[in-house]
C-alpha atoms as a PDB file:
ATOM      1  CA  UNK A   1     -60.043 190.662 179.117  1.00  0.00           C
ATOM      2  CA  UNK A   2     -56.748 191.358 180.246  1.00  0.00           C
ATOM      3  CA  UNK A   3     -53.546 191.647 178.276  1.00  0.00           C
ATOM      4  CA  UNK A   4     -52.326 187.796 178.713  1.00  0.00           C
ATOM      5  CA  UNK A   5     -55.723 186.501 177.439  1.00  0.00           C
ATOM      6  CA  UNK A   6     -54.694 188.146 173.595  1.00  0.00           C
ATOM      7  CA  UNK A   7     -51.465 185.353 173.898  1.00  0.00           C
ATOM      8  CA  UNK A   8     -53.728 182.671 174.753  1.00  0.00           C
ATOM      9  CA  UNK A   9     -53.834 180.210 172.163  1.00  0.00           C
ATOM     10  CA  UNK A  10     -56.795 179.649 169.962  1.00  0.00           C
ATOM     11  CA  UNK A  11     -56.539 176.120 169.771  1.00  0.00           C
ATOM     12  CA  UNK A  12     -56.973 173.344 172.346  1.00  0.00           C
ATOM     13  CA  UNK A  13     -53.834 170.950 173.128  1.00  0.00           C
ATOM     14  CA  UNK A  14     -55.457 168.266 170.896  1.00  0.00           C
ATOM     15  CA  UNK A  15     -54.960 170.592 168.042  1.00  0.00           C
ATOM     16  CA  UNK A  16     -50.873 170.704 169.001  1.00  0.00           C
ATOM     17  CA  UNK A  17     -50.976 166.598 169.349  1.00  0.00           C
ATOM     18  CA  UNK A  18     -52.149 166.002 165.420  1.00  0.00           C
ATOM     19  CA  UNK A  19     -49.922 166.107 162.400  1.00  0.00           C
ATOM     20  CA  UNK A  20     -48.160 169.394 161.284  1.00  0.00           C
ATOM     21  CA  UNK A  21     -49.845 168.282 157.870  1.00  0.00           C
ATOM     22  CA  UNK A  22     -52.663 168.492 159.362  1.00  0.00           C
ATOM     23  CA  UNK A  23     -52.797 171.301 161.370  1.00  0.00           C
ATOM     24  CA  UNK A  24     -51.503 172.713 158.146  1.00  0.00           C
ATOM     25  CA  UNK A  25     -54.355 171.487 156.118  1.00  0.00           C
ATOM     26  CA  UNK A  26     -57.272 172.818 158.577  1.00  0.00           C
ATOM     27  CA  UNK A  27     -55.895 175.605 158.712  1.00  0.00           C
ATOM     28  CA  UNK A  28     -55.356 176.531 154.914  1.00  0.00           C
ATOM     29  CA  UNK A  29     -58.978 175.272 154.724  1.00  0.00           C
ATOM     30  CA  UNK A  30     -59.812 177.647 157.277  1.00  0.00           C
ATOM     31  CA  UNK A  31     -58.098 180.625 155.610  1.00  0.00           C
ATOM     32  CA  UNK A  32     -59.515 179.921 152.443  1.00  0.00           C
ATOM     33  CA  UNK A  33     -63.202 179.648 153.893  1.00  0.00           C
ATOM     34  CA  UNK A  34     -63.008 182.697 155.609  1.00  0.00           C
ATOM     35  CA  UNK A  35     -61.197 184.762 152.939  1.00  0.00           C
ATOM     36  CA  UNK A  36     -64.145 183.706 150.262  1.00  0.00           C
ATOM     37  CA  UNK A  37     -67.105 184.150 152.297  1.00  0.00           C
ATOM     38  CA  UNK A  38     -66.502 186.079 155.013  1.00  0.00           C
ATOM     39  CA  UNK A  39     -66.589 185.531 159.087  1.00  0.00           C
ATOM     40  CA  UNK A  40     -70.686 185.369 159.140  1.00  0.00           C
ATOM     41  CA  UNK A  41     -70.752 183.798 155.876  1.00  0.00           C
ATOM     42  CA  UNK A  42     -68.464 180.701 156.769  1.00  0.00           C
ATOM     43  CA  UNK A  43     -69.829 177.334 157.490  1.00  0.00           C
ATOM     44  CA  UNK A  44     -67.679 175.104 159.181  1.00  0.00           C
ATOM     45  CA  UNK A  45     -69.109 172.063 158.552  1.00  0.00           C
ATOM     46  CA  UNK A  46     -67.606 173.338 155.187  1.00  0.00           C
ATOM     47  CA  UNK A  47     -64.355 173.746 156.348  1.00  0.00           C
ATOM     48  CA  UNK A  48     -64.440 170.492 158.041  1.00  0.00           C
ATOM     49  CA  UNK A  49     -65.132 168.721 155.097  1.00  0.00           C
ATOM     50  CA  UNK A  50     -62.386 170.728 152.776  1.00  0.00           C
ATOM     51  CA  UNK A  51     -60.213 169.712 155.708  1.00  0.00           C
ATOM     52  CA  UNK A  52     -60.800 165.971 154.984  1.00  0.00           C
ATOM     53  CA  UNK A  53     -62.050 165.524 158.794  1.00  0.00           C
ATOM     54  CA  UNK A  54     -65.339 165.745 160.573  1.00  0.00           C
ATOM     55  CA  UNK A  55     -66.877 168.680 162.285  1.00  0.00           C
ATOM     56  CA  UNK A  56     -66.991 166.766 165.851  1.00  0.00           C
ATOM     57  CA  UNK A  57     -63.222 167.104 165.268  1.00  0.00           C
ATOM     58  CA  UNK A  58     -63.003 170.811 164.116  1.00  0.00           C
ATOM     59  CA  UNK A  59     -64.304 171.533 167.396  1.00  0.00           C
ATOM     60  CA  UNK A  60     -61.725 169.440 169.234  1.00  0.00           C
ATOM     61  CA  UNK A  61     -59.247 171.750 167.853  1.00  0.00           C
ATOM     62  CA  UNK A  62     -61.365 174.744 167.861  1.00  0.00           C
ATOM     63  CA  UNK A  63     -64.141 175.466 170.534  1.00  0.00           C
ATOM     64  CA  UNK A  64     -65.703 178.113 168.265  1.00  0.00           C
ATOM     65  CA  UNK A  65     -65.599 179.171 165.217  1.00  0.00           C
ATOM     66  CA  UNK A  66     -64.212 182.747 166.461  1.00  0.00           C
ATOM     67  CA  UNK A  67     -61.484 181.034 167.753  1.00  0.00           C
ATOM     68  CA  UNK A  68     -60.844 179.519 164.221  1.00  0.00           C
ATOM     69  CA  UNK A  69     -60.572 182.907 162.808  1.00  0.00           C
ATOM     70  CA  UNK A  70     -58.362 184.452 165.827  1.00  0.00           C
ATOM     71  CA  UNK A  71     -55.903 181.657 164.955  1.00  0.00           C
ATOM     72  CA  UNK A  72     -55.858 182.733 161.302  1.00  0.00           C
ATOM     73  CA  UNK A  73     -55.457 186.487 161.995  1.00  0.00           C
ATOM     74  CA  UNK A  74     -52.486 185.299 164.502  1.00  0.00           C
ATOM     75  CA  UNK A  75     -50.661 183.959 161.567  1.00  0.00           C
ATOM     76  CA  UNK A  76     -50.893 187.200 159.770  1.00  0.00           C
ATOM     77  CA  UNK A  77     -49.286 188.601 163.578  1.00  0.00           C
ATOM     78  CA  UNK A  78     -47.020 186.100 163.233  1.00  0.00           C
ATOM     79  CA  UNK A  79     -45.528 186.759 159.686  1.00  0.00           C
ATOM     80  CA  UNK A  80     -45.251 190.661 160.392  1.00  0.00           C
ATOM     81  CA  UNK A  81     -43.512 190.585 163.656  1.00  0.00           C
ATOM     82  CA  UNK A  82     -41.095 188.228 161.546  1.00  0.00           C
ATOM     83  CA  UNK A  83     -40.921 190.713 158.762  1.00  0.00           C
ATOM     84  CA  UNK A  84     -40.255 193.507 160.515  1.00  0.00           C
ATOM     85  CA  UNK A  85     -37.789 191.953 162.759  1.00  0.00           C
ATOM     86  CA  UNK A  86     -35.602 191.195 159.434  1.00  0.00           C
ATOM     87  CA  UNK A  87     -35.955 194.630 157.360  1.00  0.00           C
ATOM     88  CA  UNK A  88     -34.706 196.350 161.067  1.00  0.00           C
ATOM     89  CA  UNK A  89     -31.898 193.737 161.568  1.00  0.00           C
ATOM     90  CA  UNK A  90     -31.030 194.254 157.495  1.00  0.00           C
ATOM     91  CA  UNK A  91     -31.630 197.837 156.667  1.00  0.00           C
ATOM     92  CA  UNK A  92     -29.803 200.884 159.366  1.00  0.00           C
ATOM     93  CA  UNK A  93     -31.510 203.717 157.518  1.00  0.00           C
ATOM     94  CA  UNK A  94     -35.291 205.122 157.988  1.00  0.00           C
ATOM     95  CA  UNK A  95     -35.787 205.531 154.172  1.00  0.00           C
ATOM     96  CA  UNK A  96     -34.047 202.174 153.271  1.00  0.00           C
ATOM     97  CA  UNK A  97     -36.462 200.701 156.123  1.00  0.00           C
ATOM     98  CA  UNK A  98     -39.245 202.582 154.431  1.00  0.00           C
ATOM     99  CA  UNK A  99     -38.440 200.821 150.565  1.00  0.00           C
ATOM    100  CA  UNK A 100     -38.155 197.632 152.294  1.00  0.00           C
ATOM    101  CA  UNK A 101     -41.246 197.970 153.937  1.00  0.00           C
ATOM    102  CA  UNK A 102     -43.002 198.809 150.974  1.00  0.00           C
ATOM    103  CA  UNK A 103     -42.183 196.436 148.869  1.00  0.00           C
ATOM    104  CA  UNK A 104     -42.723 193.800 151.683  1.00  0.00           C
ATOM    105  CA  UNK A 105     -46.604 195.330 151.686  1.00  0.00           C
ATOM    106  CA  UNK A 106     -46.464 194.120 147.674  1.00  0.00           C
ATOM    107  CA  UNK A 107     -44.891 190.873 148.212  1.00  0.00           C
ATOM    108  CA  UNK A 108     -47.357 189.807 151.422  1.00  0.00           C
ATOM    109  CA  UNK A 109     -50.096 190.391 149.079  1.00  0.00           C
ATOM    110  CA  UNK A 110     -49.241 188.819 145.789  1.00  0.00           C
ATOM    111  CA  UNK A 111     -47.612 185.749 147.826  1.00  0.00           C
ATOM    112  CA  UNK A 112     -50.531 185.079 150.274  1.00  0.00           C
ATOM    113  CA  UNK A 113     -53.650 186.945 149.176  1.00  0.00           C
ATOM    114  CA  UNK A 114     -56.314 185.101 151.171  1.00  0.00           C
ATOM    115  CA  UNK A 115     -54.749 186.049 154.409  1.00  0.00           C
ATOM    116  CA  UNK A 116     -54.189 189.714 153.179  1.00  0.00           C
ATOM    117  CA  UNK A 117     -58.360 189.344 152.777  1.00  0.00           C
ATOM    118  CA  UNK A 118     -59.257 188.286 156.236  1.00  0.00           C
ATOM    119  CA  UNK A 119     -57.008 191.227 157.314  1.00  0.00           C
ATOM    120  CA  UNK A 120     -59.072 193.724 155.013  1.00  0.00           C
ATOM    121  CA  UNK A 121     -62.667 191.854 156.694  1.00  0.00           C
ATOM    122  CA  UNK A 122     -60.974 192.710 160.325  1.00  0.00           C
ATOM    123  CA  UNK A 123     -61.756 196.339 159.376  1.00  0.00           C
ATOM    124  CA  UNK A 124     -65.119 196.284 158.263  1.00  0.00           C
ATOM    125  CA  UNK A 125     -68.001 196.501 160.668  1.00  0.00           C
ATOM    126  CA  UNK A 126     -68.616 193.018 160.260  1.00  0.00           C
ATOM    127  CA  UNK A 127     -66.442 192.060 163.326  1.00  0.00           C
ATOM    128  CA  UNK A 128     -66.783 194.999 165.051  1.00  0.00           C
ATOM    129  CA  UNK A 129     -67.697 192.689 167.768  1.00  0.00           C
ATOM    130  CA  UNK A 130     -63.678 191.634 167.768  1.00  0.00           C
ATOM    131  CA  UNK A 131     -62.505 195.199 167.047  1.00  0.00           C
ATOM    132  CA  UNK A 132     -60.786 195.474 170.549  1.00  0.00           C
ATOM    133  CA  UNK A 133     -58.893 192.176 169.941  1.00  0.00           C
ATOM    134  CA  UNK A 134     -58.041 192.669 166.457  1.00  0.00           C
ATOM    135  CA  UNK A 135     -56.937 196.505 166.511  1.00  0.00           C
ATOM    136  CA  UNK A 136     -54.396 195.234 169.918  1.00  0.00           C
ATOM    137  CA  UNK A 137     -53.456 191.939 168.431  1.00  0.00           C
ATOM    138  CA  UNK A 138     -52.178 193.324 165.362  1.00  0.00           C
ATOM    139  CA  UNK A 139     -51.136 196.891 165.326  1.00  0.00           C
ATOM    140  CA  UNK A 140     -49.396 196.590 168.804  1.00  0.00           C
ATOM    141  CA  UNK A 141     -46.818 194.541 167.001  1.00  0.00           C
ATOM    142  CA  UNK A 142     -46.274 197.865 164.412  1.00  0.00           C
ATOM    143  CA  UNK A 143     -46.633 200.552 165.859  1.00  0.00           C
ATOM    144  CA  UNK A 144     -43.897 200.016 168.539  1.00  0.00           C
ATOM    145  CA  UNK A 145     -41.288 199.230 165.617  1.00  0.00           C
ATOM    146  CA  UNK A 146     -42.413 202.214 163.757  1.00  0.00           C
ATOM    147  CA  UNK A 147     -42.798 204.521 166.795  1.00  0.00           C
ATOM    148  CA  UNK A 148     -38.840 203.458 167.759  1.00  0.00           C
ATOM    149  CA  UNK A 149     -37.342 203.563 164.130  1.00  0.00           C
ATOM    150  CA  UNK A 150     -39.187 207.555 163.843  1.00  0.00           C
ATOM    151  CA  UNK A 151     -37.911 208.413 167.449  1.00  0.00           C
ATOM    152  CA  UNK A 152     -34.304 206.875 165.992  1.00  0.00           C
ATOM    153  CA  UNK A 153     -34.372 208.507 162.515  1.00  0.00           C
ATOM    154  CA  UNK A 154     -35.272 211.911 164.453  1.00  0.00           C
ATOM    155  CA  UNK A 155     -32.505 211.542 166.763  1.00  0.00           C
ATOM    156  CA  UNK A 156     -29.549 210.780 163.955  1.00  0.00           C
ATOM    157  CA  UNK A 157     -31.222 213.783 162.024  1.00  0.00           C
ATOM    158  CA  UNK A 158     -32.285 211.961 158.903  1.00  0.00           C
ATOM    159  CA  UNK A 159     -36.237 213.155 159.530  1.00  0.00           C
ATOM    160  CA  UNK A 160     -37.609 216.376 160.384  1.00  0.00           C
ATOM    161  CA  UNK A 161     -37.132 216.903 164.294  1.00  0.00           C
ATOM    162  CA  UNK A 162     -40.745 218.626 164.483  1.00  0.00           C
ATOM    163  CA  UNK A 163     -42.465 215.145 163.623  1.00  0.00           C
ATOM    164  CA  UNK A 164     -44.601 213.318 165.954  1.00  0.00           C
ATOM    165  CA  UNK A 165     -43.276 209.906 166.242  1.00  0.00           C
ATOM    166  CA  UNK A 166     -47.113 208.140 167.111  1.00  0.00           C
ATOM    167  CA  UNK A 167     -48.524 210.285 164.547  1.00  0.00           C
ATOM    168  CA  UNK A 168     -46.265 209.762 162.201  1.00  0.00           C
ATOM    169  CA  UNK A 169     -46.133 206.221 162.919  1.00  0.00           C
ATOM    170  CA  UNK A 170     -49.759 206.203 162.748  1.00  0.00           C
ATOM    171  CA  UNK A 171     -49.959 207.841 158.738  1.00  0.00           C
ATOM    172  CA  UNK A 172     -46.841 205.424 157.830  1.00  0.00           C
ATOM    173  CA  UNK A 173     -49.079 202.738 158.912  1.00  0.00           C
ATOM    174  CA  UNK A 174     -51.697 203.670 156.536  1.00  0.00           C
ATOM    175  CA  UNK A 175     -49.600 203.858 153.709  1.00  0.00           C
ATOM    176  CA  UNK A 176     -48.621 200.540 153.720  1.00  0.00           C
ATOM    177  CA  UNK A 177     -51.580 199.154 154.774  1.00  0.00           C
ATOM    178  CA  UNK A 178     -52.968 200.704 151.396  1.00  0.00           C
ATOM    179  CA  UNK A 179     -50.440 199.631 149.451  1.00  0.00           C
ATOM    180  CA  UNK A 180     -50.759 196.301 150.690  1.00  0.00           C
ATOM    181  CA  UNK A 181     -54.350 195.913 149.919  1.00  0.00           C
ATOM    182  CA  UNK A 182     -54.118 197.513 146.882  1.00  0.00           C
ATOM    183  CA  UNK A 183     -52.526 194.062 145.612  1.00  0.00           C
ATOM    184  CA  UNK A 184     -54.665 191.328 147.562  1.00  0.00           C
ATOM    185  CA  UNK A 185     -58.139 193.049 147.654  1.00  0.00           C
ATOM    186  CA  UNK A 186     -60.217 193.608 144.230  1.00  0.00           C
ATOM    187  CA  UNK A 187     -61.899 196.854 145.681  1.00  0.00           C
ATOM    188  CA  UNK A 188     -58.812 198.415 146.783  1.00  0.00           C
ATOM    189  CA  UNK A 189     -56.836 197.228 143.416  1.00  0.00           C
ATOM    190  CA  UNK A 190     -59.676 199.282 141.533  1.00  0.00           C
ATOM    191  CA  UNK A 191     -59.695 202.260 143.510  1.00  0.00           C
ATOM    192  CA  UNK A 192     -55.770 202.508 142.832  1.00  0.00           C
ATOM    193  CA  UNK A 193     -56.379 202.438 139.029  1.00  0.00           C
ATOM    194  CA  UNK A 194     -59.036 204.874 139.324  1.00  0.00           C
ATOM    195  CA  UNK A 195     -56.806 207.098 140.950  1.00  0.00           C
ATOM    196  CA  UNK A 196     -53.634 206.491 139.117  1.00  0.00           C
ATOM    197  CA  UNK A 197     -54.403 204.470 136.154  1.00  0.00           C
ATOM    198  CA  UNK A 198     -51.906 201.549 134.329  1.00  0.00           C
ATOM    199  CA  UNK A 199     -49.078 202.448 136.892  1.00  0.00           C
ATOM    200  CA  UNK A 200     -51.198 200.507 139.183  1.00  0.00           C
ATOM    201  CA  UNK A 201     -50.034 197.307 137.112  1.00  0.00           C
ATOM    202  CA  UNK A 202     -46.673 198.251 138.005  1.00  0.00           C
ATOM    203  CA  UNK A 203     -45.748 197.535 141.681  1.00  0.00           C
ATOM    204  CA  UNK A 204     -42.509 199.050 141.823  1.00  0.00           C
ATOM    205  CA  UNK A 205     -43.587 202.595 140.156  1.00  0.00           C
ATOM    206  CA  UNK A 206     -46.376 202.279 142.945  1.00  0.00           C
ATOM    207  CA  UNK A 207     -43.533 202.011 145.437  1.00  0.00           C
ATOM    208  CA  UNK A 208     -41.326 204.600 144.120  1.00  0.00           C
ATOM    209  CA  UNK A 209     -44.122 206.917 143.754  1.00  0.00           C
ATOM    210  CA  UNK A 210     -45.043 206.318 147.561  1.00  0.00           C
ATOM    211  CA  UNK A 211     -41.434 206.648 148.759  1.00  0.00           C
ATOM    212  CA  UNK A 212     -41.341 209.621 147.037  1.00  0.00           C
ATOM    213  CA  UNK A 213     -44.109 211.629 148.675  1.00  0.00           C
ATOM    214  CA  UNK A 214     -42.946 210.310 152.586  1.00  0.00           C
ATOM    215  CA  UNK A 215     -39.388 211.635 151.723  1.00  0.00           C
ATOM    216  CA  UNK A 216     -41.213 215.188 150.482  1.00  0.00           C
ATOM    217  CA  UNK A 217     -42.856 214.977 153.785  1.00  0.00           C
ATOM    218  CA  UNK A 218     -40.504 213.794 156.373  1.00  0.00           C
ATOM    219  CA  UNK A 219     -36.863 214.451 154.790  1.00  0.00           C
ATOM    220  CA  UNK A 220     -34.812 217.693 156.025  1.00  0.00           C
ATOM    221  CA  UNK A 221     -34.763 219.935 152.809  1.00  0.00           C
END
């Protein structure tokens, strides 16, 4: 699979012809489905129905139920390239790009849970099979950003210069990506309060506390 096949779209033109209700309403059924029960566990004949149309038509928009879920994850693609775009365009510094990014990990999960769910399933062995896809689809759009605002923040002296711009892009990554399940995924929510207790109720000390440690690691002293 070469690199133009991960911008193909999902859906088949008849898909684009219907409604943007519609569309909208397949798929938030779709999301929903998927979120609750998992890739292998969703039926769509079930998210046909929830979509008030049949499942001869689900297919006419979608010619397999992977491609259902690829257009689901490509909304999540969607909403961080947008993200990002705005914290880089509205924030000049690396640790004021850092907050903001934070805090957008809190707000992406409290606002849209279910999609912040089927992003947790694309890293669990049960789509392994779509690994390659997943990982290129949605890091690619990250890492570049980060990679560039390290490289930057190096270069005007506000970071260490010994860092490692893909490495360090690489931990940020992680740190947000906790953070941000830590508010849309029951497991992850737990583990937080096992580790830090009734600050885990508290978004913003989360973020503070987490801004905190990168600046111990990354700022000049």
């Amino acid at each position: 699979m070469d690199e133009n096949d991960y911008q193909a779209p999902r859906w088949t033109p008849v898909f684009e012809r219907i409604s943007d209700e519609k569309r909208k309403r397949v798929l938030e059924s779709a999301k929903a489905a998927f979120a609750r029960d998992g890739f292998a566990g969703t039926n769509v004949n079930r998210v046909a129905a929830s979509a008030g149309i049949s499942v001869g038509s689900l297919y006419k928009y979608f010619r397999t139920k992977e491609d259902l879920f690829l257009a689901i994850v490509e909304e999540y693609e969607f909403l961080l390239g947008g993200a990002l775009e705005s914290i880089f365009a509205s924030e000049p510094t690396f640790f004021g790009r850092v907050e903001e990014l934070l805090r957008a990990a809190v707000r992406s999960a409290q606002d849209d849970p279910e999609l912040l769910r089927i992003y947790v399933a694309c890293t669990t062995e049960e789509l392994s099979g779509l690994a390659d896809r997943l990982a290129r689809r949605i890091e690619t759009v990250s890492s570049k950003m980060y990679r560039r605002m390290i490289a930057d923040a190096v270069a005007s002296g506000e970071i260490l210069p010994i860092v490692s711009p893909e490495m360090t892009a690489f931990c940020l990554d992680d740190l947000f990506v906790m953070v941000q399940f830590s508010y849309a995924s029951t497991y992850y929510r737990d583990r937080l309060q096992v580790f830090i207790g009734d600050a885990a109720d508290d978004p913003a000390l989360v973020v503070a506390a987490v801004l905190r440690f990168i600046r111990s690691a990354l700022e000049p002293r």
